[in-house]
N, C-alpha and C. Protein backbone atom coordinates (compact mmCIF):
# COMPACT_ATOMS: atom_id res chain seq x y z
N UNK A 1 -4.24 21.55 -3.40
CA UNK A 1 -5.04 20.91 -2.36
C UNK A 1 -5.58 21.99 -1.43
N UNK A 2 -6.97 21.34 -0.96
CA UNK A 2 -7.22 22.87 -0.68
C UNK A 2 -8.02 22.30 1.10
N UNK A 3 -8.19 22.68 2.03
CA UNK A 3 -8.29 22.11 3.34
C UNK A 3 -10.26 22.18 3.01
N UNK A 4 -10.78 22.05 3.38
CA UNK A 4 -12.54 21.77 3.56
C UNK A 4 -13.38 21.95 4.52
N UNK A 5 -14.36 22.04 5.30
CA UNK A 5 -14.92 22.40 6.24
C UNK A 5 -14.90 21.64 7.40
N UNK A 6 -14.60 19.82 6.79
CA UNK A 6 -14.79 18.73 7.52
C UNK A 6 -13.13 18.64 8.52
N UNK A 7 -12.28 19.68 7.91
CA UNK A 7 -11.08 19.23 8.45
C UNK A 7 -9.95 18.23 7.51
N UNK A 8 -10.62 17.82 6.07
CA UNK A 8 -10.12 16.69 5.28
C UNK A 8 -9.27 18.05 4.15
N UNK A 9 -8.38 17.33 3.46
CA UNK A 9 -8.23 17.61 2.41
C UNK A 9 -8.43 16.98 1.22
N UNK A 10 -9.01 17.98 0.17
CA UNK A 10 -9.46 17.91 -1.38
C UNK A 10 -8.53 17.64 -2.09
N UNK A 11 -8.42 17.08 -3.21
CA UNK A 11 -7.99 17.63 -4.28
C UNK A 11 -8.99 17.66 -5.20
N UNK A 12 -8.55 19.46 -5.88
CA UNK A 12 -9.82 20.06 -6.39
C UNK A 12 -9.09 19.93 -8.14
N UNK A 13 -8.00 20.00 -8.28
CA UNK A 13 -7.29 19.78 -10.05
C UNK A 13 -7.61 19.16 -10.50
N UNK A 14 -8.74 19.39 -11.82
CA UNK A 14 -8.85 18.16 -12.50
C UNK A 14 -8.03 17.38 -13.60
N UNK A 15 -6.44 18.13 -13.17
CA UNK A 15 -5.42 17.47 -14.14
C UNK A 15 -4.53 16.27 -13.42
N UNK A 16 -4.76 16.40 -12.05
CA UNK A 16 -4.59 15.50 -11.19
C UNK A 16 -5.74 14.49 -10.66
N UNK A 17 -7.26 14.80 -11.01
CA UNK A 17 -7.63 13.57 -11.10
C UNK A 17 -7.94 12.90 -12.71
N UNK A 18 -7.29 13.73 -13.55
CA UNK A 18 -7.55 12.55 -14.60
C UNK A 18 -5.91 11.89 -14.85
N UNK A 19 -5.10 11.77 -14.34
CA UNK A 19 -3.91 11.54 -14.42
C UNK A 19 -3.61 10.53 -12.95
N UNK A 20 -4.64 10.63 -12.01
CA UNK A 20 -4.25 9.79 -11.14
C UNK A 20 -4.44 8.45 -11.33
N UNK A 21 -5.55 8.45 -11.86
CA UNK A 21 -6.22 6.70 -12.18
C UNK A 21 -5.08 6.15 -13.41
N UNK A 22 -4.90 6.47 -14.29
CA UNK A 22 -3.79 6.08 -15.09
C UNK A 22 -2.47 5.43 -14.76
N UNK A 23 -2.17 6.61 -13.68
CA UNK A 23 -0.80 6.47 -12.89
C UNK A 23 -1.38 4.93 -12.19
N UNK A 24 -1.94 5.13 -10.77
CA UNK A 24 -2.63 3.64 -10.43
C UNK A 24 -2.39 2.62 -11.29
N UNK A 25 -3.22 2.38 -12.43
CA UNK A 25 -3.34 1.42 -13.54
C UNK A 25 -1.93 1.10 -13.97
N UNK A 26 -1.37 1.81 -14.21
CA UNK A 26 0.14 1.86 -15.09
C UNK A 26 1.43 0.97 -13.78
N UNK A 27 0.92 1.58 -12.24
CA UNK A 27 1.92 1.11 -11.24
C UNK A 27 0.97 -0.61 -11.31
N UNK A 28 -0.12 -0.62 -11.49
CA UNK A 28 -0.52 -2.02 -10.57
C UNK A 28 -0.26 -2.89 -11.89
N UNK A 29 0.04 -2.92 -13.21
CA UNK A 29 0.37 -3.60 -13.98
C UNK A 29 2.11 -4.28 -14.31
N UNK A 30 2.55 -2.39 -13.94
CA UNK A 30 3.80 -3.05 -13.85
C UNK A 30 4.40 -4.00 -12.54
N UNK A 31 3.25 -3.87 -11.38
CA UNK A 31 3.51 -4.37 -10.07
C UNK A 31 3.29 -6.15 -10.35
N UNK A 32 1.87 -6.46 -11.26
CA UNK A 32 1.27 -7.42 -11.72
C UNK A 32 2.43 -8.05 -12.54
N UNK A 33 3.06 -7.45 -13.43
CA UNK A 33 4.11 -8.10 -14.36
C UNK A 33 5.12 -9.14 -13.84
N UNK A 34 5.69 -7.91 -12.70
CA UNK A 34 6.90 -8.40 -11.91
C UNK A 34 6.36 -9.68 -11.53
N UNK A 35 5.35 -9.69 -10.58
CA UNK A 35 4.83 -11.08 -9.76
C UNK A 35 4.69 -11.98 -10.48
N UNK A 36 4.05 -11.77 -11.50
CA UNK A 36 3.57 -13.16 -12.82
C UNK A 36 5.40 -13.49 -13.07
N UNK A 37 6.47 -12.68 -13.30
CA UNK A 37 7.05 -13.04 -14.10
C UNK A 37 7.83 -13.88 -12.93
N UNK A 38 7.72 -12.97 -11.57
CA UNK A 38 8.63 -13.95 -10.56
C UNK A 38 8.16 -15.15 -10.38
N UNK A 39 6.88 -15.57 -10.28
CA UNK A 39 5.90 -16.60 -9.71
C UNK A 39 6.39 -17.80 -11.18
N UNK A 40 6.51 -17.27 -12.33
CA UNK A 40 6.64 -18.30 -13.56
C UNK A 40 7.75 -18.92 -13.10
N UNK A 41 8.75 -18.06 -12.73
CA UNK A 41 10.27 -18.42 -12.66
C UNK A 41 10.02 -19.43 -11.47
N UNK A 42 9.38 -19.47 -10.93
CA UNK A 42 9.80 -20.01 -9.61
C UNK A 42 8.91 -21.68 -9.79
N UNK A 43 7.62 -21.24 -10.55
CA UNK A 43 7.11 -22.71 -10.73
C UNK A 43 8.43 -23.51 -12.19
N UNK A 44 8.67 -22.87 -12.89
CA UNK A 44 9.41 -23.30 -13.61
C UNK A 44 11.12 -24.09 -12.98
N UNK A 45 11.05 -23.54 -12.17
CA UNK A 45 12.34 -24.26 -11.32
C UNK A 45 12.01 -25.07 -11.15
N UNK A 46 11.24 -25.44 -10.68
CA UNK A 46 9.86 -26.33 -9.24
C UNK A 46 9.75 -27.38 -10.68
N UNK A 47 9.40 -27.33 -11.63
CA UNK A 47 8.91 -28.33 -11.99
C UNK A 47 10.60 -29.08 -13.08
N UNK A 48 11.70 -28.04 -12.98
CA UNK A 48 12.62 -28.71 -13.73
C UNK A 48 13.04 -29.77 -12.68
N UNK A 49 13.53 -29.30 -11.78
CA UNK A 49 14.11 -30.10 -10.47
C UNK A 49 13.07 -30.57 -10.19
N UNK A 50 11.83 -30.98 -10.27
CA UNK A 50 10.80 -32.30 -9.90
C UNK A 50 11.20 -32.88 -11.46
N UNK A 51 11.21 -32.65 -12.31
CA UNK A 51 11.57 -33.77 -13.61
C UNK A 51 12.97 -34.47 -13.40
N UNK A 52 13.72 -33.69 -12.85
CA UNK A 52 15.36 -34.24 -12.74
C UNK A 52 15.20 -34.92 -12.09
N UNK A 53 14.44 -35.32 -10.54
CA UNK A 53 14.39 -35.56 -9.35
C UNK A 53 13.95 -37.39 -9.87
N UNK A 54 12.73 -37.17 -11.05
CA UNK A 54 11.91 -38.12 -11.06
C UNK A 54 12.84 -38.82 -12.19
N UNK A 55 13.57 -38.14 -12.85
CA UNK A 55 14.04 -39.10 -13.95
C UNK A 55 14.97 -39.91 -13.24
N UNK A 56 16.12 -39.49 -12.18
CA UNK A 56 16.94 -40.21 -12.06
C UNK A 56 16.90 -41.21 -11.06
């Protein structure tokens, strides 16, 4: 990383920007997984205990 004229820092590696977007992609899927898989679980409760609720 290298500082710039503006006061910002660069990153000038282009082994770190072709490896960053991947990384991104790879975290927001496995982030995406978790949620889908928590969110299933949770409507799936939701609708056993509304069937139990309604049968008896």
């Amino acid at each position: 990383m290298y500082p710039n004229g503006d006061g910002c820092v660069t990153i000038s590696s282009p082994e770190i920007k072709n490896k960053y977007p991947a990384a991104i992609c790879l975290a927001l899927g496995f982030f995406l997984s978790i949620v889908i898989s928590v969110m299933f679980c949770l409507v799936k409760k939701m609708v056993d205990e509304y069937q139990q609720n309604s049968g008896q």
